[in-house]
PDB file of N, CA and C in Angstrom:
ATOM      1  N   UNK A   1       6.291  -4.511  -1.236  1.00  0.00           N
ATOM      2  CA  UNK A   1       6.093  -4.645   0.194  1.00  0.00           C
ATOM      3  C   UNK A   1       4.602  -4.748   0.492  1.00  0.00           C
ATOM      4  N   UNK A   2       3.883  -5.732   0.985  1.00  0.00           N
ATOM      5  CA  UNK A   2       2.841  -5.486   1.493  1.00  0.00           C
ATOM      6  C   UNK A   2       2.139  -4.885   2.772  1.00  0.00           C
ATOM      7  N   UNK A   3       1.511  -4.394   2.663  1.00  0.00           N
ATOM      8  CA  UNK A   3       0.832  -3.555   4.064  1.00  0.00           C
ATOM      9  C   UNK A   3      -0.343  -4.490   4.462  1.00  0.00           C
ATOM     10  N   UNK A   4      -1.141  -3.941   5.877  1.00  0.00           N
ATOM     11  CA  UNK A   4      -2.198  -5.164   6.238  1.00  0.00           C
ATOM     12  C   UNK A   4      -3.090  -3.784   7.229  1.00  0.00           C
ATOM     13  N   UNK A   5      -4.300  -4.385   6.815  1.00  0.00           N
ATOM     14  CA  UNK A   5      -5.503  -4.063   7.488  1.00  0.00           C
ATOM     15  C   UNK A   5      -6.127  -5.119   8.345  1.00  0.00           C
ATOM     16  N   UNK A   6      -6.358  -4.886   9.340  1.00  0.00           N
ATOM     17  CA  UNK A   6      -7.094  -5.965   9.946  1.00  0.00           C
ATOM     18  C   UNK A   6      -8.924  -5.184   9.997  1.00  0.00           C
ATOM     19  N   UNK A   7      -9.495  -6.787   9.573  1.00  0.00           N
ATOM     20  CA  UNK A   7     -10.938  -6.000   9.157  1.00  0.00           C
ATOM     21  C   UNK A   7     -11.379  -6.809  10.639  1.00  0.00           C
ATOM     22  N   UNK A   8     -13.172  -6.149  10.746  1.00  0.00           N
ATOM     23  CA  UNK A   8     -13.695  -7.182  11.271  1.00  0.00           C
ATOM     24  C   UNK A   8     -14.552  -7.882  10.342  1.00  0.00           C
ATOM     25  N   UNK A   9     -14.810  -8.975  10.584  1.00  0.00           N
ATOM     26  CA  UNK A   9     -15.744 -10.057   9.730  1.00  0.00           C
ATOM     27  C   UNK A   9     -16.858  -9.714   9.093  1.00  0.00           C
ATOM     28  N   UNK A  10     -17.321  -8.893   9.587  1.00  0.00           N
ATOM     29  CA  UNK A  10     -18.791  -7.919   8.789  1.00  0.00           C
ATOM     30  C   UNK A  10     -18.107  -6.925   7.667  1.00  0.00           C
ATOM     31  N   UNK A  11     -17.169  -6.294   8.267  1.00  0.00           N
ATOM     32  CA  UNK A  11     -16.250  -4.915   7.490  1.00  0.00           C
ATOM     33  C   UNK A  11     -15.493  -6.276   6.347  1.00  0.00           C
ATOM     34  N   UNK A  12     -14.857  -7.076   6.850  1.00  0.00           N
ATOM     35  CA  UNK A  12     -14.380  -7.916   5.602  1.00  0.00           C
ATOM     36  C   UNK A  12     -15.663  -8.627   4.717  1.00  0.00           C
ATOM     37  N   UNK A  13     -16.202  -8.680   5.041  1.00  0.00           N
ATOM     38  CA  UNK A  13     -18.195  -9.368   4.429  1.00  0.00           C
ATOM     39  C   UNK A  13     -18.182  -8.243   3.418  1.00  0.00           C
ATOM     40  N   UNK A  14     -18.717  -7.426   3.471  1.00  0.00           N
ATOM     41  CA  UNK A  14     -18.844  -6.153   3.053  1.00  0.00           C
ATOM     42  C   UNK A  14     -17.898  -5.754   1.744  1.00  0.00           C
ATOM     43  N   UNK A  15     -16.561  -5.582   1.926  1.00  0.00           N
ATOM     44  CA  UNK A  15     -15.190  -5.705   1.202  1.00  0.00           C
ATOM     45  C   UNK A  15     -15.975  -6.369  -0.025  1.00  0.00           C
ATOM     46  N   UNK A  16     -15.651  -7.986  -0.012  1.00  0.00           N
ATOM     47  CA  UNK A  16     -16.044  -9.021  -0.616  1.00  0.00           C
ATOM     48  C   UNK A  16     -17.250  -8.953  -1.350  1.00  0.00           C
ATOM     49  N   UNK A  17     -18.655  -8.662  -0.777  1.00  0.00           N
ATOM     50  CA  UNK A  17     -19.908  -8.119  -1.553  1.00  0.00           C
ATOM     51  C   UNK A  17     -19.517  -6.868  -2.676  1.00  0.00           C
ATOM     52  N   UNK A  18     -19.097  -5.670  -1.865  1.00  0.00           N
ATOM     53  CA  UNK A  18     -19.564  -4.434  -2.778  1.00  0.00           C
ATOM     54  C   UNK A  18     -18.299  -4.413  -3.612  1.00  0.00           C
ATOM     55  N   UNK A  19     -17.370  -5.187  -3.099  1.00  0.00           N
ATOM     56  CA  UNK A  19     -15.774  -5.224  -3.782  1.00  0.00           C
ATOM     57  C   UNK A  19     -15.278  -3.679  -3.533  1.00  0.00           C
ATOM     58  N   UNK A  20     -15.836  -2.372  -2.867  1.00  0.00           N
ATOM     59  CA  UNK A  20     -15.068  -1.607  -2.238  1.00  0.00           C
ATOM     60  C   UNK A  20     -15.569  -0.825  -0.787  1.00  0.00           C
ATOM     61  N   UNK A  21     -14.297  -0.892  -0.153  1.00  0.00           N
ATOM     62  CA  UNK A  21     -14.721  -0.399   1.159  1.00  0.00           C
ATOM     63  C   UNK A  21     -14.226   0.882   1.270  1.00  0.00           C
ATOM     64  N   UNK A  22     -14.699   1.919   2.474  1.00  0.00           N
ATOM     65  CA  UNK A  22     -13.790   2.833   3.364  1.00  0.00           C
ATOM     66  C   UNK A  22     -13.625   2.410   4.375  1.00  0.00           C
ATOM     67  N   UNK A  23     -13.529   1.299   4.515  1.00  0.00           N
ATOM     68  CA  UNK A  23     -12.366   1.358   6.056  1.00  0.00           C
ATOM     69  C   UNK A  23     -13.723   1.016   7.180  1.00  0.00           C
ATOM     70  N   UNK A  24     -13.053   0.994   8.010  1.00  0.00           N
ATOM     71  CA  UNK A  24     -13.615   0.461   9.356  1.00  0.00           C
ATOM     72  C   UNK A  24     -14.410   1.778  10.018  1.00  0.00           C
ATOM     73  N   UNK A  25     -14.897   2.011  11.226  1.00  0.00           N
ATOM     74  CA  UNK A  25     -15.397   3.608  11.584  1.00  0.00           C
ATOM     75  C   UNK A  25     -14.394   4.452  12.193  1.00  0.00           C
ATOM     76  N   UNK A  26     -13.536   4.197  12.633  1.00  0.00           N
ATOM     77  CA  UNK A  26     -12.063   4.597  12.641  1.00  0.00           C
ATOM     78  C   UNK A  26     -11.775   5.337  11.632  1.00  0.00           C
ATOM     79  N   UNK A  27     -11.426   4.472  10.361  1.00  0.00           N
ATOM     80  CA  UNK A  27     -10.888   5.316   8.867  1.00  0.00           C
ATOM     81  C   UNK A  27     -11.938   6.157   8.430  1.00  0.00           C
ATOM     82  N   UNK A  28     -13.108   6.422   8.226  1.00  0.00           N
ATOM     83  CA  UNK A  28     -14.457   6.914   8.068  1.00  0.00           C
ATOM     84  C   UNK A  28     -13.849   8.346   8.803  1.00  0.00           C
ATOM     85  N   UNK A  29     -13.766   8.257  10.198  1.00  0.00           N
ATOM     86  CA  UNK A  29     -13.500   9.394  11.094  1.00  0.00           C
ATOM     87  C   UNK A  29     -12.368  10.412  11.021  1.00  0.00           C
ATOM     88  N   UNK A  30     -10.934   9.616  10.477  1.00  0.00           N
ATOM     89  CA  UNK A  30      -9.966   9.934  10.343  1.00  0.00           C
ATOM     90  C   UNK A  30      -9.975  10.486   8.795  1.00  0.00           C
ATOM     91  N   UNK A  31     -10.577   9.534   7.566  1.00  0.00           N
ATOM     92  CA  UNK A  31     -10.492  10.019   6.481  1.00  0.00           C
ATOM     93  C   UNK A  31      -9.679   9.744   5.729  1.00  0.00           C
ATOM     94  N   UNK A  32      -9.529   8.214   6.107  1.00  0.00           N
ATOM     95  CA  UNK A  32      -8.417   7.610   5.336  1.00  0.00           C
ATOM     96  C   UNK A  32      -7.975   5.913   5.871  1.00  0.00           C
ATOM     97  N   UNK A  33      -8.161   5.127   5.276  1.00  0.00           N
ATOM     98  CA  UNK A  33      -7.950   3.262   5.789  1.00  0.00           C
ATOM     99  C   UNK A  33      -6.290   3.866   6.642  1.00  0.00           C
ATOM    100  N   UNK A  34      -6.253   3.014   7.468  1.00  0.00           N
ATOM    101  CA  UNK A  34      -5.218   3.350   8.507  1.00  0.00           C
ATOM    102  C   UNK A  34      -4.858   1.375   7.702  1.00  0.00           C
ATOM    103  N   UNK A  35      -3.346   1.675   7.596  1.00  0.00           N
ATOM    104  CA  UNK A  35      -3.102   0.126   7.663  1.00  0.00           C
ATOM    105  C   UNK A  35      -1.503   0.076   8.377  1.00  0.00           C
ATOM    106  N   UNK A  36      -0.897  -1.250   8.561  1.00  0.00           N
ATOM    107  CA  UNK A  36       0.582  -0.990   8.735  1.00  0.00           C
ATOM    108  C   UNK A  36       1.390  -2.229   8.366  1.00  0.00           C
ATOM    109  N   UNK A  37       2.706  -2.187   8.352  1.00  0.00           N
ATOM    110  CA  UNK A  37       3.400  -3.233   7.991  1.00  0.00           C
ATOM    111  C   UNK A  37       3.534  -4.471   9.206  1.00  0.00           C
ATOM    112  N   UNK A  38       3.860  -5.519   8.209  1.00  0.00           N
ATOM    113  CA  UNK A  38       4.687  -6.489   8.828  1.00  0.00           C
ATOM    114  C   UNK A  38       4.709  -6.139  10.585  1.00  0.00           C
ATOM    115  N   UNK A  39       5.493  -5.724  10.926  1.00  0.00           N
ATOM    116  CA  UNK A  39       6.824  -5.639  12.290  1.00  0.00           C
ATOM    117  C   UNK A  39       5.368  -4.464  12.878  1.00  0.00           C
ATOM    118  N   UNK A  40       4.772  -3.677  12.320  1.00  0.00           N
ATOM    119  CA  UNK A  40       3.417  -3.198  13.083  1.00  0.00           C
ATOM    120  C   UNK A  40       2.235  -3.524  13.691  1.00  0.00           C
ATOM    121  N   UNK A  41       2.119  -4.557  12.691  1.00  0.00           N
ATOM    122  CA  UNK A  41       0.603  -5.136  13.019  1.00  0.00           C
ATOM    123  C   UNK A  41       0.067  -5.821  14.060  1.00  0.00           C
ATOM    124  N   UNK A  42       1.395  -6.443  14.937  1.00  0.00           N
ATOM    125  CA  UNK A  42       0.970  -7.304  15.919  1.00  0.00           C
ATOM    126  C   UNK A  42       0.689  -6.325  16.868  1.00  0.00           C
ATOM    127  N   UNK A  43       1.275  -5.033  17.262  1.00  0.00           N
ATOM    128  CA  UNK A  43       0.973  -3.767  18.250  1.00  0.00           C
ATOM    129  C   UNK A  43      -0.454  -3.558  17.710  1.00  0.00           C
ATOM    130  N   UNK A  44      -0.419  -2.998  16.508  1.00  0.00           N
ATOM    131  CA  UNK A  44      -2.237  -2.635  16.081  1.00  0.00           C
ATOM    132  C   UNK A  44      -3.003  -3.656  16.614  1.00  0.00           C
ATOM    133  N   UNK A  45      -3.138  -4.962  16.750  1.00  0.00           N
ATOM    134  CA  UNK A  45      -4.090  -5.414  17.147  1.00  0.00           C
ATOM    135  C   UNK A  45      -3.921  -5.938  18.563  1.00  0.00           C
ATOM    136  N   UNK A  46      -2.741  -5.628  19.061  1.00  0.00           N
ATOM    137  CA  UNK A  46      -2.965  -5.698  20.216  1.00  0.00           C
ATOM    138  C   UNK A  46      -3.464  -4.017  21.248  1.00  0.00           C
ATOM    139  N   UNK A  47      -3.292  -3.109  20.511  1.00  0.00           N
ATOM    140  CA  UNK A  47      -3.820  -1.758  20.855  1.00  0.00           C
ATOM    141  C   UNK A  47      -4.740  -1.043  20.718  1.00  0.00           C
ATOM    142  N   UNK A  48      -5.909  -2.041  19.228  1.00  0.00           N
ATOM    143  CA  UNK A  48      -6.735  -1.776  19.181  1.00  0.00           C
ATOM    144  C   UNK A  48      -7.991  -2.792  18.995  1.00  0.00           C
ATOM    145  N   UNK A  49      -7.285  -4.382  18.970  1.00  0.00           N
ATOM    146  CA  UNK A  49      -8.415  -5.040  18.650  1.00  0.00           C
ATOM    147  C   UNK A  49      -8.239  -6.044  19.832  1.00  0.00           C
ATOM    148  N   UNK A  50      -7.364  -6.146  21.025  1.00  0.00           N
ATOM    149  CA  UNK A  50      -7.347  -6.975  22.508  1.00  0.00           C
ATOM    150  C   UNK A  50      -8.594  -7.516  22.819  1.00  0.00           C
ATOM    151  N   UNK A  51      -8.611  -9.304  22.674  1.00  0.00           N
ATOM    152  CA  UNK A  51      -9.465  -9.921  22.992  1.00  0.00           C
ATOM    153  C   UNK A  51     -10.553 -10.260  21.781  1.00  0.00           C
ATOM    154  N   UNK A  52     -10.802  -8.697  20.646  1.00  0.00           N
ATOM    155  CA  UNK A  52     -11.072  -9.488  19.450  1.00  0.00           C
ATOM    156  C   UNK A  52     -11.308 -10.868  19.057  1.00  0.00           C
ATOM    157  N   UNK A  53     -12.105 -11.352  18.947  1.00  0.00           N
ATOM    158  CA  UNK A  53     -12.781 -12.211  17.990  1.00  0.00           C
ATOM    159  C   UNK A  53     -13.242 -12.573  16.185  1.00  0.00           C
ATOM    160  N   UNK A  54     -13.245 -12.970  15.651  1.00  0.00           N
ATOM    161  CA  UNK A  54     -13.761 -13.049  13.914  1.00  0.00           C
ATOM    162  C   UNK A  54     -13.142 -11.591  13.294  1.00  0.00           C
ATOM    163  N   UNK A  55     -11.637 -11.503  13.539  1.00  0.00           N
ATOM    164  CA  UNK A  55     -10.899 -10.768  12.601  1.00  0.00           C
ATOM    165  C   UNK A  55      -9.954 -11.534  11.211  1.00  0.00           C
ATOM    166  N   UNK A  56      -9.959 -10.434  10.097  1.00  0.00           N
ATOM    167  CA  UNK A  56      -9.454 -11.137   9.510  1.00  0.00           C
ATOM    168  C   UNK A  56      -8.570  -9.955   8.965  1.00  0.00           C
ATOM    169  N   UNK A  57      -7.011 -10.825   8.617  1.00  0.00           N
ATOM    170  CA  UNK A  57      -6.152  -9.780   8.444  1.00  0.00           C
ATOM    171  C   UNK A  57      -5.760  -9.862   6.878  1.00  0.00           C
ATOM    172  N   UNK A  58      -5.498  -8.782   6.620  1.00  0.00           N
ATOM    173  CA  UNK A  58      -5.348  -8.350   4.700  1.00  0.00           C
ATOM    174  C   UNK A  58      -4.347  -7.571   4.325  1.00  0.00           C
ATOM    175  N   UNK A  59      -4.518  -8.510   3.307  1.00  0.00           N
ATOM    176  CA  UNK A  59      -3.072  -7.891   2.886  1.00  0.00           C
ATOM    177  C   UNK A  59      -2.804  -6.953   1.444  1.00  0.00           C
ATOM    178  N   UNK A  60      -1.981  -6.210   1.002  1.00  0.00           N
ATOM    179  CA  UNK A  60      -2.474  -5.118   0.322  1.00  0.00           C
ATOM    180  C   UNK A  60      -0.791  -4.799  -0.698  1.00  0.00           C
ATOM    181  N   UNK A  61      -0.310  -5.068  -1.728  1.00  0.00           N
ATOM    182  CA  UNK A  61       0.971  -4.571  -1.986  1.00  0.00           C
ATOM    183  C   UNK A  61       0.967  -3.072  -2.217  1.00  0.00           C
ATOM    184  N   UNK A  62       1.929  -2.425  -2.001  1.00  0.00           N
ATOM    185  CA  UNK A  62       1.497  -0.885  -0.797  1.00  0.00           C
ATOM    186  C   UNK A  62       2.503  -0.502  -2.461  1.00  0.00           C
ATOM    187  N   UNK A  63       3.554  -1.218  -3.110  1.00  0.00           N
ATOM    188  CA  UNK A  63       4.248  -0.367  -4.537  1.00  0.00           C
ATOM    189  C   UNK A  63       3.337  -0.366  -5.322  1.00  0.00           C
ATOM    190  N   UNK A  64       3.270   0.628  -5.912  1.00  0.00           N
ATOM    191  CA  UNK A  64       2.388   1.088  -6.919  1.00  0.00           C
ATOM    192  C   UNK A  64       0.938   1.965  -6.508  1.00  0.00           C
ATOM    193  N   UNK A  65       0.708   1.639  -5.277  1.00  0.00           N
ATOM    194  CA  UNK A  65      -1.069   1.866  -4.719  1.00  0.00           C
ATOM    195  C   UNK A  65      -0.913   3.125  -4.700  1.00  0.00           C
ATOM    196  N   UNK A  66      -1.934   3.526  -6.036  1.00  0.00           N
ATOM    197  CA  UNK A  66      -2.326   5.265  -5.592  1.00  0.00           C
ATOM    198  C   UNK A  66      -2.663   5.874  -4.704  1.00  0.00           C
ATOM    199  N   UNK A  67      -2.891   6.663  -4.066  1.00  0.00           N
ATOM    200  CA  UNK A  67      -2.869   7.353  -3.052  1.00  0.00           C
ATOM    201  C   UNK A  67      -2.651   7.321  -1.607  1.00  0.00           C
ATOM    202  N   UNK A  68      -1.679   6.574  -1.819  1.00  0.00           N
ATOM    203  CA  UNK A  68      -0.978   6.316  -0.590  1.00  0.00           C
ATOM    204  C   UNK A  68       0.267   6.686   0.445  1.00  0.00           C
ATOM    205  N   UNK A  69       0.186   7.188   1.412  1.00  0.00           N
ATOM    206  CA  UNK A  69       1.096   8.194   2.100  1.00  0.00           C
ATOM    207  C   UNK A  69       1.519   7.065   3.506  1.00  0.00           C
ATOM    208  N   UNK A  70       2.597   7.378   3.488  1.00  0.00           N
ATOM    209  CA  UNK A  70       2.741   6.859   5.056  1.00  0.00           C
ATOM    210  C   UNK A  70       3.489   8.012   5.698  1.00  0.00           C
ATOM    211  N   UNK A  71       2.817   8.221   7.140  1.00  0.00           N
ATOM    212  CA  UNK A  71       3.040   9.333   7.378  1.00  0.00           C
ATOM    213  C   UNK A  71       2.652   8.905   9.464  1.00  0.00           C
ATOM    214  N   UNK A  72       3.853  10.072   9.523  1.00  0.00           N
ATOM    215  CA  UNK A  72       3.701   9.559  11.541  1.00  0.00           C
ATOM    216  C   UNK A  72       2.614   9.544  12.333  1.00  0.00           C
ATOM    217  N   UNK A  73       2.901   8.200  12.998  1.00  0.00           N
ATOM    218  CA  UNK A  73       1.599   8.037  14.138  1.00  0.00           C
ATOM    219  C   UNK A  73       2.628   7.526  15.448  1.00  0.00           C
ATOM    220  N   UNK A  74       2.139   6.522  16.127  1.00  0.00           N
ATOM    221  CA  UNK A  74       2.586   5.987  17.193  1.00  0.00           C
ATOM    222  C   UNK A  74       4.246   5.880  17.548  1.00  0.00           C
ATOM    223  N   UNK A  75       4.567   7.035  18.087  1.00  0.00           N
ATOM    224  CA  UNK A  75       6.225   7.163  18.787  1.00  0.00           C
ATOM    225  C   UNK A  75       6.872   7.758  17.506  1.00  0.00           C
ATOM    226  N   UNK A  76       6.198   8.320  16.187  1.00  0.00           N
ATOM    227  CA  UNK A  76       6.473   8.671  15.431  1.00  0.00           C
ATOM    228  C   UNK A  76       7.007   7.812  14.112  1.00  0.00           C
ATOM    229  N   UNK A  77       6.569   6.948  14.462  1.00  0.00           N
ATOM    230  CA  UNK A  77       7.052   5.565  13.213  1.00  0.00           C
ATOM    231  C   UNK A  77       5.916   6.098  12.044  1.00  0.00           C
ATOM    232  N   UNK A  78       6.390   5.973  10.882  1.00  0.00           N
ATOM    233  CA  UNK A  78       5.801   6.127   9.805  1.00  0.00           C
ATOM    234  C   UNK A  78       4.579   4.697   9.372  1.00  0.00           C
ATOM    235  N   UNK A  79       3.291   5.230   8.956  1.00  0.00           N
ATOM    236  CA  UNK A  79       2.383   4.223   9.396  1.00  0.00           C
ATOM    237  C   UNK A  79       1.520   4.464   7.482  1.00  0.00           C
ATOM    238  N   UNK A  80       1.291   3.199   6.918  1.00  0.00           N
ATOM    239  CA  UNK A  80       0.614   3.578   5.666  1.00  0.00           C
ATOM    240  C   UNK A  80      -0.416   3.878   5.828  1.00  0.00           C
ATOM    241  N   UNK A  81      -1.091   4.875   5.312  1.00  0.00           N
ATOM    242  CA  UNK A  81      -2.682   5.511   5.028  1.00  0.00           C
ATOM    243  C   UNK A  81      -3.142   5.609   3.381  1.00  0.00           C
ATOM    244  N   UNK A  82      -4.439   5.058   3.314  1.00  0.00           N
ATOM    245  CA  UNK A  82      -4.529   4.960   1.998  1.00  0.00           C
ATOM    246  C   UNK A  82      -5.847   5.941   1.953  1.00  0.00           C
ATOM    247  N   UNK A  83      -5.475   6.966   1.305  1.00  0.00           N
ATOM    248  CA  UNK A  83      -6.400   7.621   0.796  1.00  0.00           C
ATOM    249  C   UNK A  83      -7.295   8.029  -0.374  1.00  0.00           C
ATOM    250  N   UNK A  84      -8.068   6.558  -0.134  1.00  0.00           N
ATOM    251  CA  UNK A  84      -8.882   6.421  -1.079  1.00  0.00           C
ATOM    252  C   UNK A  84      -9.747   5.230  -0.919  1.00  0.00           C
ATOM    253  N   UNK A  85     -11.172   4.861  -1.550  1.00  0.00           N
ATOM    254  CA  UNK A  85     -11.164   3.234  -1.073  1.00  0.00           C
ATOM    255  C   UNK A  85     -10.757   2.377  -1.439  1.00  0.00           C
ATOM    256  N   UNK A  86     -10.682   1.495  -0.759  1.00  0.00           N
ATOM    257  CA  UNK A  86      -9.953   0.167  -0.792  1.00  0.00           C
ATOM    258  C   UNK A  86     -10.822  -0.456  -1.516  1.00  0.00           C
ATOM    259  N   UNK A  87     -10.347  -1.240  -2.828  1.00  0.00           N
ATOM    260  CA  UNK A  87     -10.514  -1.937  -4.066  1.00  0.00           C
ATOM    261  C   UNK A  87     -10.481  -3.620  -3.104  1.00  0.00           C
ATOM    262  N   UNK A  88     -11.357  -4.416  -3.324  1.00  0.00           N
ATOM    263  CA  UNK A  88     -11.210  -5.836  -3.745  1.00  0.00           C
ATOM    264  C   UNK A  88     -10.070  -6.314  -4.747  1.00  0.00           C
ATOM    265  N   UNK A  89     -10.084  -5.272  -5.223  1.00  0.00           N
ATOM    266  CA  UNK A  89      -8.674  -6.012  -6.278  1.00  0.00           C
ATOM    267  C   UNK A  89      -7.394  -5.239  -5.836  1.00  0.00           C
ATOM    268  N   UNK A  90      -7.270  -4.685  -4.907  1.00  0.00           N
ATOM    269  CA  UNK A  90      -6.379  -4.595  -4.491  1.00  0.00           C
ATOM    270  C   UNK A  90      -5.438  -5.548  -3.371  1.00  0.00           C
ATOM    271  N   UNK A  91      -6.299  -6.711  -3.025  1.00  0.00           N
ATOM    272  CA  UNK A  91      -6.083  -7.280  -1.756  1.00  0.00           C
ATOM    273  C   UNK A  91      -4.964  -8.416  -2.372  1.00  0.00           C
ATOM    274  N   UNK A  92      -4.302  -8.276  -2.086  1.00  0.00           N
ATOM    275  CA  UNK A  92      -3.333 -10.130  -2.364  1.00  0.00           C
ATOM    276  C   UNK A  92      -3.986 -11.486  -1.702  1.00  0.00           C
ATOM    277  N   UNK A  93      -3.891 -11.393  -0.588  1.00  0.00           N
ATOM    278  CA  UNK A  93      -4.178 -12.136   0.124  1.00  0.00           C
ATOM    279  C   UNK A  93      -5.486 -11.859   1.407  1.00  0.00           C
ATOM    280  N   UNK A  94      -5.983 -12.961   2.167  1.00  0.00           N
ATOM    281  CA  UNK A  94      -6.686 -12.467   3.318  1.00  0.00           C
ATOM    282  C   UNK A  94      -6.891 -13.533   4.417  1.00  0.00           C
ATOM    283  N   UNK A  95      -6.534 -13.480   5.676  1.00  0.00           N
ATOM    284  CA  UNK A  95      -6.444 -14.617   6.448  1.00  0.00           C
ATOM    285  C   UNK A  95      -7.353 -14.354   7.682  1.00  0.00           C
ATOM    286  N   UNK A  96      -8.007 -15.284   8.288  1.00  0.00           N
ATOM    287  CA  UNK A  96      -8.590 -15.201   9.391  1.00  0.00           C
ATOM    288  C   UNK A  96      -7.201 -14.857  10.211  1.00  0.00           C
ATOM    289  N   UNK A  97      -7.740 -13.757  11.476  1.00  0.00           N
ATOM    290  CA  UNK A  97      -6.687 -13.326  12.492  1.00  0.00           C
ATOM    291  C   UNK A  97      -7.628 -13.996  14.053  1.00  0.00           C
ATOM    292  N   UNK A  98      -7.018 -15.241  14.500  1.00  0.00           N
ATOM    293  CA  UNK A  98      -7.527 -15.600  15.651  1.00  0.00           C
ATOM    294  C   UNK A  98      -7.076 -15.155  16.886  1.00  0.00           C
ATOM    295  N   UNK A  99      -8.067 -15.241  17.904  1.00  0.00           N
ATOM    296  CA  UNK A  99      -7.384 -14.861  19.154  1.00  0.00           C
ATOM    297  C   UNK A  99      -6.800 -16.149  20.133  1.00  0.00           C
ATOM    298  N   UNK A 100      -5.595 -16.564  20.667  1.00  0.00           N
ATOM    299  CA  UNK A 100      -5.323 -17.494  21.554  1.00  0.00           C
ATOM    300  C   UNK A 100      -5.643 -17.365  22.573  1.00  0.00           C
ATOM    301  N   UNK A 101      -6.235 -16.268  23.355  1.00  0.00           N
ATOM    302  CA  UNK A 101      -6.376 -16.094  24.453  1.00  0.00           C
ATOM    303  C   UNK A 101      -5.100 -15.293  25.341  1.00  0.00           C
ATOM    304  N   UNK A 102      -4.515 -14.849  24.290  1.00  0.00           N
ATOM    305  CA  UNK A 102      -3.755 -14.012  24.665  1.00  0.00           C
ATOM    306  C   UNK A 102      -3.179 -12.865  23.707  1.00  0.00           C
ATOM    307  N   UNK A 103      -2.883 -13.522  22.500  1.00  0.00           N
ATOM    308  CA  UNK A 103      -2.126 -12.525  22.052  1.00  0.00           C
ATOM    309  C   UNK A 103      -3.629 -13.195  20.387  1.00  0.00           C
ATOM    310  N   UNK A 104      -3.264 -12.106  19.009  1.00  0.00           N
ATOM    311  CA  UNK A 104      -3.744 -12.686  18.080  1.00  0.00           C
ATOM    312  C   UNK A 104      -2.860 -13.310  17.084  1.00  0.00           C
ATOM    313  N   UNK A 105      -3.124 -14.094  16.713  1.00  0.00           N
ATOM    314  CA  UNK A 105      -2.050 -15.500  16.203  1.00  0.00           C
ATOM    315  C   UNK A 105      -1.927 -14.701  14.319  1.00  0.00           C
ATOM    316  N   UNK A 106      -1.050 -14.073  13.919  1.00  0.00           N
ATOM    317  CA  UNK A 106      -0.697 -14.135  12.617  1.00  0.00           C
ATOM    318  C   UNK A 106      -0.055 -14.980  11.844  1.00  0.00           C
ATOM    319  N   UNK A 107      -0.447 -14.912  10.292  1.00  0.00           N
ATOM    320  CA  UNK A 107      -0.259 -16.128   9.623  1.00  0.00           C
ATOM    321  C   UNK A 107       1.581 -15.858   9.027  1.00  0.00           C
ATOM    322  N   UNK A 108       2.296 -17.495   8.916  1.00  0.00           N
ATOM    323  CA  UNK A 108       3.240 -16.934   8.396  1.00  0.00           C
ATOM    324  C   UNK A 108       3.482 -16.758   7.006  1.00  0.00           C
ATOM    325  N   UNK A 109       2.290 -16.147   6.509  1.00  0.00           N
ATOM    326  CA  UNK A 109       3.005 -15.986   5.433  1.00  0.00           C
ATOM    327  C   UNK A 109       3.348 -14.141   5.390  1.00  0.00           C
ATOM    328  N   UNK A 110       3.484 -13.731   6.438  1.00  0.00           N
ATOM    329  CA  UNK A 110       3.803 -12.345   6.431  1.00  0.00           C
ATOM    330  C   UNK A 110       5.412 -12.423   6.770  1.00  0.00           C
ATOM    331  N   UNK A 111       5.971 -13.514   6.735  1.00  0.00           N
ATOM    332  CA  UNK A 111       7.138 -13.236   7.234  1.00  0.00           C
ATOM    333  C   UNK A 111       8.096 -13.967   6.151  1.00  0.00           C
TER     334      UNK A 111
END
C-alpha cells in the first residue's frame, strides 16, 4: 500500500540533495513525518495546503517501512506516521501536486 506526503518544493529540493529528510516544520514539531493514504490526501491538502502553489506529492510503500505507526488523528481515522527520517530511497514515486484554482489536481496514478 502506498502512503503520500505532500512536500513543498524547497522541503522536496532538500529530500533529493541530502537524500534524507524530517519532514516539513509541522513533523519537526510533532516528531514524526505525518503522511496519509490514497482516500486522505485530497482532505490533507485541502486542510492544510488551500491555495498552495509548487507542491509535490510522494509517494512511499508504507509494507515493510520501519518505524511506522498509524495511529488516530482527524474524526479518529487512523493516519500513517513515520517515525524516523524519511530515506530518498524510500520514495517510489514523486509528482508535482498543482493547484486549479480550486481544488489540488492529483495524479492518477494513485488510484
Amino acid at each position: 500500500m502506498l502512503i503520500y506526503k505532500i512536500f513543498r518544493a524547497s522541503e522536496w529540493q532538500t529530500l533529493q540533495a541530502e537524500e534524507v529528510s524530517l519532514g516539513a516544520p509541522v513533523d519537526l514539531a510533532d516528531g514524526y513525518i505525518h503522511f496519509s493514504t490514497a482516500s486522505q490526501a485530497p482532505e490533507t491538502a485541502a486542510k492544510w495546503f488551500a491555495g498552495a502553489e509548487d507542491l509535490w506529492l510522494v509517494a512511499v510503500e508504507a509494507e515493510g517501512l520501519e518505524d511506522l505507526k498509524w495511529e488516530p488523528s482527524r474524526g479518529g481515522a487512523l493516519f500513517p506516521h513515520l517515525y524516523r527520517s524519511l530515506r530518498l530511497t524510500d520514495v517510489v514515486w514523486a509528482w508535482p501536486l498543482p493547484w486549479d484554482g480550486a481544488a489540488h489536481v492529483f495524479p492518477a496514478e494513485m488510484t
